[in-house]
Protein backbone atom coordinates (compact mmCIF):
# COMPACT_ATOMS: atom_id res chain seq x y z
CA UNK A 1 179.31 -34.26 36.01
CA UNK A 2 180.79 -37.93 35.27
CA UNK A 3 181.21 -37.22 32.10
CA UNK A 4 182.19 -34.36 29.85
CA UNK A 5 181.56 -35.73 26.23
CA UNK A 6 183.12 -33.92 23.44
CA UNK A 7 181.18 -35.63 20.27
CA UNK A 8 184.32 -34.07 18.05
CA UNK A 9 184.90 -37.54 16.13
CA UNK A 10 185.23 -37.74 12.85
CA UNK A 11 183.31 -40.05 10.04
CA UNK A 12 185.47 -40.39 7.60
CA UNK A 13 184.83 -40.05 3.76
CA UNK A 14 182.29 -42.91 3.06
CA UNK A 15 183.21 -43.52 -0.30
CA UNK A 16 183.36 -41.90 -3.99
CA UNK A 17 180.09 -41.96 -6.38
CA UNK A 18 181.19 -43.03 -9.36
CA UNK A 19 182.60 -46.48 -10.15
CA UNK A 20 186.38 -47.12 -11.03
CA UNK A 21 185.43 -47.32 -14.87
CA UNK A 22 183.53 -43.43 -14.65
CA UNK A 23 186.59 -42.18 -12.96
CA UNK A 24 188.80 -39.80 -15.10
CA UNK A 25 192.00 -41.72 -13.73
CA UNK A 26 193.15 -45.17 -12.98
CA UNK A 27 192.77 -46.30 -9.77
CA UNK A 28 194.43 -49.49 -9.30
CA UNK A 29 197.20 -50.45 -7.04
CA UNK A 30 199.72 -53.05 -7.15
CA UNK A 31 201.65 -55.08 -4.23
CA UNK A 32 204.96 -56.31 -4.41
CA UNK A 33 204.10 -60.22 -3.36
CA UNK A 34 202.13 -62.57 -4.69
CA UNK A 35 200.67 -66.20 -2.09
CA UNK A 36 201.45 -63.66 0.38
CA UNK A 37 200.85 -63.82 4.47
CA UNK A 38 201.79 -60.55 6.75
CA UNK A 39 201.82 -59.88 10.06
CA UNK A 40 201.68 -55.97 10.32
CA UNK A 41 202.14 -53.85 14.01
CA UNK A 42 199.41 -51.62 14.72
CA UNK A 43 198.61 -48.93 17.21
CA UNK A 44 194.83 -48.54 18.99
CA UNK A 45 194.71 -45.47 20.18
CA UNK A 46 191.59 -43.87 21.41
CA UNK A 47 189.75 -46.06 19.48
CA UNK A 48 191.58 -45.58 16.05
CA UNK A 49 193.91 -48.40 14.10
CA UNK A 50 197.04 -46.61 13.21
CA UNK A 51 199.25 -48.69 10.53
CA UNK A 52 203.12 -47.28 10.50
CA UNK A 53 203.83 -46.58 6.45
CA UNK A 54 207.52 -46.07 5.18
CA UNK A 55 207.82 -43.62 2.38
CA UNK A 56 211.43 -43.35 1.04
CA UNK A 57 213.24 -44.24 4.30
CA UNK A 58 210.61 -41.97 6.38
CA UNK A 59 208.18 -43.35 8.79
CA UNK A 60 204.41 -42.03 8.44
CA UNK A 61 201.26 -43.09 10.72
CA UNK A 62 198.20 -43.96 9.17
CA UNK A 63 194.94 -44.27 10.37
CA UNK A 64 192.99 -47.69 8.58
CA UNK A 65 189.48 -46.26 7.94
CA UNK A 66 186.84 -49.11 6.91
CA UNK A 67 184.29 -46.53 6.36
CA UNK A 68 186.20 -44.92 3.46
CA UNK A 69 186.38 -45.99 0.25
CA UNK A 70 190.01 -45.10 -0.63
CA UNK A 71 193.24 -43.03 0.73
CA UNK A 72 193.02 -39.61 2.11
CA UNK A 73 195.68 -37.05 3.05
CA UNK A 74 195.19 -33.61 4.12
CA UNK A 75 195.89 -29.97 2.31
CA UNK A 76 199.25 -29.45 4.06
CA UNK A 77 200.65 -32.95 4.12
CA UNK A 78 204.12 -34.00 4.22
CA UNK A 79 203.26 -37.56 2.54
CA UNK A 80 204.87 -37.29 -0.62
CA UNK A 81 202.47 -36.98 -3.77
CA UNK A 82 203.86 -38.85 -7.16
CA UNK A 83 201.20 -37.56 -9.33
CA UNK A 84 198.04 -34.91 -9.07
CA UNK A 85 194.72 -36.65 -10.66
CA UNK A 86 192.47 -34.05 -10.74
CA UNK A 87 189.00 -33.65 -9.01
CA UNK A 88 186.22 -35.98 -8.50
CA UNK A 89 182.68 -35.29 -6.89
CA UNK A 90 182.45 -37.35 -3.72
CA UNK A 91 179.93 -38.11 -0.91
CA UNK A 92 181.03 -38.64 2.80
CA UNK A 93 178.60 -41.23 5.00
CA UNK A 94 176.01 -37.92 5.53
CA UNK A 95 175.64 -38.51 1.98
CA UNK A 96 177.24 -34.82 1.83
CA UNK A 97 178.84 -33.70 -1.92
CA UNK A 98 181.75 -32.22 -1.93
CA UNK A 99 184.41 -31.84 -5.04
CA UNK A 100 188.05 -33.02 -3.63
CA UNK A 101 191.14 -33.07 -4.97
CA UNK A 102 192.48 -36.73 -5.60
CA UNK A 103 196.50 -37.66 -6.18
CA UNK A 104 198.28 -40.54 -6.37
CA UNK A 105 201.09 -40.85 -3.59
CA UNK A 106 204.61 -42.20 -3.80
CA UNK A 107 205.08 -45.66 -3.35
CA UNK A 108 204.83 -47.14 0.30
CA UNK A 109 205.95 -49.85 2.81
CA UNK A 110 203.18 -50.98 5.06
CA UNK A 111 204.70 -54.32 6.75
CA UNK A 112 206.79 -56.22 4.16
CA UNK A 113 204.00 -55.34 1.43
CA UNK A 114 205.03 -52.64 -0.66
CA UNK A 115 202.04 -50.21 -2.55
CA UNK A 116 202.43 -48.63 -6.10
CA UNK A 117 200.47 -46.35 -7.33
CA UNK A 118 197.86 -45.96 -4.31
CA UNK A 119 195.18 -43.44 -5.10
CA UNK A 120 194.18 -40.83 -2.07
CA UNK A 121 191.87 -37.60 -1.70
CA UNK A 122 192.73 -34.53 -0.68
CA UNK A 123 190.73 -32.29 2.19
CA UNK A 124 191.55 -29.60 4.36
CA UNK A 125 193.34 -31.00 7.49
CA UNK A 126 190.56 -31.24 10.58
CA UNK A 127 192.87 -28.54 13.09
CA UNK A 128 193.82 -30.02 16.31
CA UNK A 129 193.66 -33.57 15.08
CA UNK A 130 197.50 -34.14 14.13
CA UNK A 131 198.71 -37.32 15.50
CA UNK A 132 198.32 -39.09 11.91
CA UNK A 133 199.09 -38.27 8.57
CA UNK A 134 196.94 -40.21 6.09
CA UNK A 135 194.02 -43.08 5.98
CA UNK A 136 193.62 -46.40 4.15
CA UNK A 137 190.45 -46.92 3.00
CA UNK A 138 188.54 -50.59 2.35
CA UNK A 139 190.28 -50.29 -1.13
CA UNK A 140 192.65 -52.57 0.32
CA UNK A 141 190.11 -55.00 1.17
CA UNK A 142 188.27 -54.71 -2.24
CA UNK A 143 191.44 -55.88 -4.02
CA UNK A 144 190.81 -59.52 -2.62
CA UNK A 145 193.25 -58.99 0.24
CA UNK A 146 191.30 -60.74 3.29
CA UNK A 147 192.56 -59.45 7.07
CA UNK A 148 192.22 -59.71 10.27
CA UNK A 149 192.24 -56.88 12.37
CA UNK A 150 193.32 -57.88 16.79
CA UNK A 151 194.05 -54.79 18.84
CA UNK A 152 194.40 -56.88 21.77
CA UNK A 153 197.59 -58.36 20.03
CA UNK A 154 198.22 -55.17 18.33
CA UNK A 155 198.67 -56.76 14.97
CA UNK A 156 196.77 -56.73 11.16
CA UNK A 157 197.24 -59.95 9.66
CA UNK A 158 196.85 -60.00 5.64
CA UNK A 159 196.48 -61.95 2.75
CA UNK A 160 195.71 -62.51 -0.42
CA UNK A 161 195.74 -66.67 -0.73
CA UNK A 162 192.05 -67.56 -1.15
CA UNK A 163 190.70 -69.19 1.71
CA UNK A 164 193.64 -68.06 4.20
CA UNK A 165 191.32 -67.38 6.71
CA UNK A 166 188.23 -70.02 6.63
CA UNK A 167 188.89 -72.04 9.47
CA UNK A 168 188.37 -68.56 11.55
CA UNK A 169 185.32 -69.26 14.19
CA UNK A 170 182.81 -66.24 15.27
CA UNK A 171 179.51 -64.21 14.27
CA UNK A 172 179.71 -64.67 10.65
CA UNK A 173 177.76 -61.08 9.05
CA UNK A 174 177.71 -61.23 4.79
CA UNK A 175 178.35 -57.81 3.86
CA UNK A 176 176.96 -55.35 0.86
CA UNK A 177 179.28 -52.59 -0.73
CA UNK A 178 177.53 -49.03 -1.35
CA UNK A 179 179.79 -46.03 -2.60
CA UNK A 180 182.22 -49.63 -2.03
CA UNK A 181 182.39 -49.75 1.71
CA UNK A 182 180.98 -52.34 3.36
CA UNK A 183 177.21 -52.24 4.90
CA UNK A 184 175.91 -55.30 7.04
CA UNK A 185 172.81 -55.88 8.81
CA UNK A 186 172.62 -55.60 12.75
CA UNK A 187 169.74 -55.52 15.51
CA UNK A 188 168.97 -52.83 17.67
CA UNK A 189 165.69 -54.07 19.05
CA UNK A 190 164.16 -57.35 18.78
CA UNK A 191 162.80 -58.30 15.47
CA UNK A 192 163.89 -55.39 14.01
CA UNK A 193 167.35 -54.88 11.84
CA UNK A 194 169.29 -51.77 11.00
CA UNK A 195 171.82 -51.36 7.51
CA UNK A 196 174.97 -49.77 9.20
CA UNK A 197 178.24 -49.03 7.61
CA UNK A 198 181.24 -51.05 8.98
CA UNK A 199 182.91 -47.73 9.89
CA UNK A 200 186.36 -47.86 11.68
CA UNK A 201 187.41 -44.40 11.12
CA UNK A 202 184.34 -43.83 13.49
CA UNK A 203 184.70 -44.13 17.55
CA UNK A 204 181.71 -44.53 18.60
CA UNK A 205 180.22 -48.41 19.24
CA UNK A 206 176.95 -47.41 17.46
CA UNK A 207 175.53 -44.40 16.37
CA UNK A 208 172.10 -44.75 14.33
CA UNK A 209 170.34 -42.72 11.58
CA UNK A 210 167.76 -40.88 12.86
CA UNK A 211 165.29 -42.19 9.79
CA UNK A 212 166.08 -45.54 10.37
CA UNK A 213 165.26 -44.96 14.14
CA UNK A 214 161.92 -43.22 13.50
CA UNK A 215 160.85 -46.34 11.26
CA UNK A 216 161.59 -48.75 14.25
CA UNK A 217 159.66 -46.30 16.72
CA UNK A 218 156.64 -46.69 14.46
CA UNK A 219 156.99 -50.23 13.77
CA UNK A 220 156.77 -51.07 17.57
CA UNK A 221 156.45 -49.63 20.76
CA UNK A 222 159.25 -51.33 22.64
CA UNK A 223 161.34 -49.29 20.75
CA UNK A 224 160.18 -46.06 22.39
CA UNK A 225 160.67 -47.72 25.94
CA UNK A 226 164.64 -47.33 24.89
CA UNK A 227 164.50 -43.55 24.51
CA UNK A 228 166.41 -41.94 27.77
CA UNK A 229 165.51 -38.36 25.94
CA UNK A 230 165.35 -36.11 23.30
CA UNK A 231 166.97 -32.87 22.18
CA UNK A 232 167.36 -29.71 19.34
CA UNK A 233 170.60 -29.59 18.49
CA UNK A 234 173.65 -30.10 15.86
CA UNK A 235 177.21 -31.27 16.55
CA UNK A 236 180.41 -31.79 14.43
CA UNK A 237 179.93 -34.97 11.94
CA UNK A 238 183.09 -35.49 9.53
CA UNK A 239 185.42 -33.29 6.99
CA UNK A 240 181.83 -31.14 6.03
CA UNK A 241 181.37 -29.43 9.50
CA UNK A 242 178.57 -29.90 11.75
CA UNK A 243 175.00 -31.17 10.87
CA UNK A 244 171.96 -28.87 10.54
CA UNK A 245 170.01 -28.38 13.90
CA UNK A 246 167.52 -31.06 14.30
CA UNK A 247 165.96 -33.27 16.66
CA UNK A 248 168.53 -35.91 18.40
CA UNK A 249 167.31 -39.19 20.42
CA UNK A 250 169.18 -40.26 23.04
CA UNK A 251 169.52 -44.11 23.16
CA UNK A 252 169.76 -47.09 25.91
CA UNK A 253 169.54 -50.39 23.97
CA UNK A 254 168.72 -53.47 26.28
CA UNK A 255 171.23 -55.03 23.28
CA UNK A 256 172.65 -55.10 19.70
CA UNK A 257 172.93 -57.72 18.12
CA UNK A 258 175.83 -58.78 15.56
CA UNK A 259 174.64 -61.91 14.48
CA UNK A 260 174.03 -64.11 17.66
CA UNK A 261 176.13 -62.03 19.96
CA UNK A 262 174.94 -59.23 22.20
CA UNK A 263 176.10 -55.88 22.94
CA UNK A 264 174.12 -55.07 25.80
CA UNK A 265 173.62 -51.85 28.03
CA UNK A 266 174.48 -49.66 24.56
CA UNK A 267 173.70 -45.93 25.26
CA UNK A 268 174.10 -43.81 21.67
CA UNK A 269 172.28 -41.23 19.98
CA UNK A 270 170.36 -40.30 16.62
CA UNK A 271 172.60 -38.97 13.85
CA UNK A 272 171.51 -37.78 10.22
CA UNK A 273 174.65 -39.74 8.50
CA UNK A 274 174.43 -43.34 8.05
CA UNK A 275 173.91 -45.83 10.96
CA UNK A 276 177.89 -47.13 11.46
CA UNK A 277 179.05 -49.46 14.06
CA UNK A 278 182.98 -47.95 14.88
CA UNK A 279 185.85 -48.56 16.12
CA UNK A 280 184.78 -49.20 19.97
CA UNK A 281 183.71 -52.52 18.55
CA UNK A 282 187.84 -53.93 18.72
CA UNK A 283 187.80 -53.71 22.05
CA UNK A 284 185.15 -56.15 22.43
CA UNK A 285 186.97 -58.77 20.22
CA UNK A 286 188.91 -58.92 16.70
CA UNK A 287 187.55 -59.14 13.22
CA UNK A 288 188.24 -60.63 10.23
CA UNK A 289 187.40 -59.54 6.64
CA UNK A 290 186.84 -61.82 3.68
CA UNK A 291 186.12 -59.59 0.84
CA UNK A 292 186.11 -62.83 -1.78
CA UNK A 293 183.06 -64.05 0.50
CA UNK A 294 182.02 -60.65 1.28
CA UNK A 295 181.90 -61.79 5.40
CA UNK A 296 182.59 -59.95 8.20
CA UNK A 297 183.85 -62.35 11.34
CA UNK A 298 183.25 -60.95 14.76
CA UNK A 299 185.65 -63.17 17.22
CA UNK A 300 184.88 -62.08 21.17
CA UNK A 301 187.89 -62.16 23.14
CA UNK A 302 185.79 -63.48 26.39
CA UNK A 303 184.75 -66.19 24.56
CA UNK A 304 181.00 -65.51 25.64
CA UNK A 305 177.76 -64.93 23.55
CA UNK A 306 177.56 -61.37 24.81
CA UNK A 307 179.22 -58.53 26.84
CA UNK A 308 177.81 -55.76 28.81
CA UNK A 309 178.97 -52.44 27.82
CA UNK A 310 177.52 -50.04 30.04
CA UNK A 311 178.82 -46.99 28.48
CA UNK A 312 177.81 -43.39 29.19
CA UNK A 313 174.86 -41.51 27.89
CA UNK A 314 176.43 -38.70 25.38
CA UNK A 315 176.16 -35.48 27.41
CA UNK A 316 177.09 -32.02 25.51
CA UNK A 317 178.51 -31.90 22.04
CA UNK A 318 180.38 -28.76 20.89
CA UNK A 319 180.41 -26.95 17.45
CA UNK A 320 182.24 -24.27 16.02
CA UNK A 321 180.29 -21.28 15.19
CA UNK A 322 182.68 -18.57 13.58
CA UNK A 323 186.06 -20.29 15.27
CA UNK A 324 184.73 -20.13 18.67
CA UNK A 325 183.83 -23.59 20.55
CA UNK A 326 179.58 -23.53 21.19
CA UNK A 327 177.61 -25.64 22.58
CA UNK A 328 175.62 -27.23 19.77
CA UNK A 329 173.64 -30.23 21.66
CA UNK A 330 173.23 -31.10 25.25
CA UNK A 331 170.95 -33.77 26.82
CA UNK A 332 168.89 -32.28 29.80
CA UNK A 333 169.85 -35.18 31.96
CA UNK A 334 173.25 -34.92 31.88
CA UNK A 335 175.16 -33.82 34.40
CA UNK A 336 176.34 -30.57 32.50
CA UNK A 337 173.09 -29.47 31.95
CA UNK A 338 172.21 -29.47 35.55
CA UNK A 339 175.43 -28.08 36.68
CA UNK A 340 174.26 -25.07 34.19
CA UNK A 341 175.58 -25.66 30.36
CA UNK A 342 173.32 -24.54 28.08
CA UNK A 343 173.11 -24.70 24.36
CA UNK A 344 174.46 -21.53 22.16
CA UNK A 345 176.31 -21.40 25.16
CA UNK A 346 180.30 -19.76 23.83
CA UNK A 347 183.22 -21.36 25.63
CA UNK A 348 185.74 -18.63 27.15
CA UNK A 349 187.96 -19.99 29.46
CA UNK A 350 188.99 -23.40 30.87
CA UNK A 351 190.63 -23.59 34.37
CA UNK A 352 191.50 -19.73 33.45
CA UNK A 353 193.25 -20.67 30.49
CA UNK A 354 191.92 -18.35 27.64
CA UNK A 355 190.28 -20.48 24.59
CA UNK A 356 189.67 -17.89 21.81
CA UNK A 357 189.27 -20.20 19.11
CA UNK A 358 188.00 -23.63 18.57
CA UNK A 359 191.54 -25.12 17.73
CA UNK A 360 192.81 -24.64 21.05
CA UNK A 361 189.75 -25.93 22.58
CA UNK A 362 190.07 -29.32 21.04
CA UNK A 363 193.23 -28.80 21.64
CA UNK A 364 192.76 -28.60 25.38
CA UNK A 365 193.64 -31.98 27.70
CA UNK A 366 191.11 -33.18 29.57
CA UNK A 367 191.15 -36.13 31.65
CA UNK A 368 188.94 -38.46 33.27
CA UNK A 369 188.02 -37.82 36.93
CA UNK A 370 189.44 -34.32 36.58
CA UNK A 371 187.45 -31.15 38.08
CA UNK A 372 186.76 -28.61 35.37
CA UNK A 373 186.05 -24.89 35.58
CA UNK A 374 184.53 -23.04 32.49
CA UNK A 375 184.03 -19.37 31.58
CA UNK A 376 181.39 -19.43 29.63
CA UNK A 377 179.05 -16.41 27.34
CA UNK A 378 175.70 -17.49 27.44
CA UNK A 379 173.21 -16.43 24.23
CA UNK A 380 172.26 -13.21 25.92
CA UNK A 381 175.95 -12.30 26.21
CA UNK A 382 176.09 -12.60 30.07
CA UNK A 383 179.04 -14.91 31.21
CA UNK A 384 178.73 -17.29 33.47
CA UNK A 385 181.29 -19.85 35.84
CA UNK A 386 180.22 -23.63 35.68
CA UNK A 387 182.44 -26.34 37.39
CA UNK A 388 182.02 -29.77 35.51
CA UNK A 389 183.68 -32.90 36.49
CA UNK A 390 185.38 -34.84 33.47
């Protein structure tokens, strides 16, 4: 197999129900300058922004999540908390409730800007995913700070004078806040558009609501010439654990379409959260956000009206089913399928290294190009040996 996909990516909380004036706690921020421009470093890793954050002479790394509406730290965390709020109901982009702690951490340098008073949630830490230690949701964006977020010069550029950034050419999208994150308006087929959350806490290029989908596919039958297949299964979807068993589509777009400029070749799948467009989209080209016109500027770094992505076709997701790594989706023309993966199927061993819970399988290294040899149980409790390819 090409390609061993492990769909274990996270979307983010999408944002809290209630408006600032229901909440049971202020939560406003300040910053230190005022006419202000700042060139902050950044780290792209895997697809993430990471934003280093100094908190009383100690260096933190935090993860700058578009798709949620405010800060988040984990049960556990070593960023220092000023204040505890209380609890708040909240809904994450599945549109799943949850109640969550929310606290107000200690004040922070990100760049030259210093942050009072900055309001985060609390949830239980996802295990094996420790290379950052908090998020910074579009909050900073809805305070009328515009930015401009370039991976390829690994730098956030902010500020809060009005009209900083209107000379800025590119694929101008007007955006809509819900839960106040930002939703815009892309096509996945022709003559047909899709309301996707600007997501960056999300990996994945595209990923589209299954709902929305299933409205396209009646509305016109070129859609259903874009369908590589179809499957039953679940796999992990953000801080509330994995989504109930259903039926997933497996995607090949001819294009999508931000504006005038074309994504094409875009393999995804169906997903029962919101339609997002993630964080693969920065290494395509860098974008700016103008909250005070509500725009989101895609700038392409080849300087073309397209690019062709070409990516590859999701193959097996895994779940965990009482702390052991299963497989909870897997497309019958991938290559794992054929070489014998099945779903329910229980992971065992990797390259005879014992994986007896699902921490230390997500823990596990894989790399690309890499021969693979599982143990697996299959869902009649025989075990079986499959050798994938990474």
């Amino acid at each position: 197999m090409k390609r061993l996909l492990l769909i274990l990516s996270i979307a983010m909380l999408c944002g809290f129900l209630s408006a600032q004036t229901m909440h049971r706690y202020n939560t406003n921020f300040t910053i230190n300058q005022k006419n202000f421009v700042d060139t902050i470093s950044i780290e792209f890793e895997n697809d993430q922004i990471y934003i280093p954050v100094r908190i009383s002479g100690k260096t933190y790394r935090f993860n700058l999540d578009t798709g949620a509406s405010q800060g988040l730290i984990y049960y556990g965390s070593k960023v220092p908390v000023l204040q505890e709020l209380g609890n708040v109901v909240s809904h994450d982009a599945n549109n799943i409730a949850d109640t969550i702690k929310v606290v107000r951490i200690e004040k922070f340098q990100m760049g030259k800007l210093s942050i009072d008073g900055y309001v985060a949630s609390v949830v239980k830490h996802r295990r094996g995913r420790e290379n950052f230690d908090g998020i910074i949701g579009f909050d900073l964006f809805n305070k009328g700070i515009a930015g401009k977020i370039d991976v390829k010069n690994k730098q956030l550029i902010l500020s809060d004078i009005e009209g900083f950034f209107k000379e800025e050419k590119g694929e101008v999208l007007k955006y809509n806040l819900k839960w106040f994150v930002p939703y815009i308006n892309i096509s996945p087929f022709m003559r047909h558009m899709d309301k996707v959350l600007f997501d960056t806490g999300a990996r994945q290029l595209y990923q589209m609501n299954k709902e929305s989908f299933l409205k396209h596919q009646y509305k016109s039958k070129q859609v259903n010439a874009q369908v590589e297949g179809k499957a039953i299964g679940n796999f992990t979807m953000g801080t509330n654990g994995v989504e109930r068993q259903d039926e997933v589509y497996f995607l090949n777009l001819d294009r999508l379409k931000w504006n005038d400029f074309a994504f094409q070749n875009v393999r995804t799948i169906t997903t029962q959260g919101a339609s997002r467009i993630g964080g693969q989209l920065l290494n395509y080209g860098s974008v700016v956000i103008n909250p005070s016109r509500k725009q989101l500027i895609f700038q392409s770094y080849n300087g073309k009206d397209s690019v062709n992505v070409s990516n590859k076709q999701f193959g097996v997701a895994f779940i965990e089913k009482e702390d052991q790594p299963v497989i909870g989706l897997i497309w019958q023309k991938s290559d794992a399928y054929k070489a014998g993966m099945r779903q329910g199927d229980v992971v065992l061993k990797i390259n005879n290294e014992t994986i007896n819970n699902f921490e230390k399988f997500r823990k596990f290294k894989f790399e690309e190009g890499k021969k693979y040899k599982f143990i697996l149980k299959d869902t009649r409790g025989f075990n079986k040996e499959i050798i994938i390819t990474r």
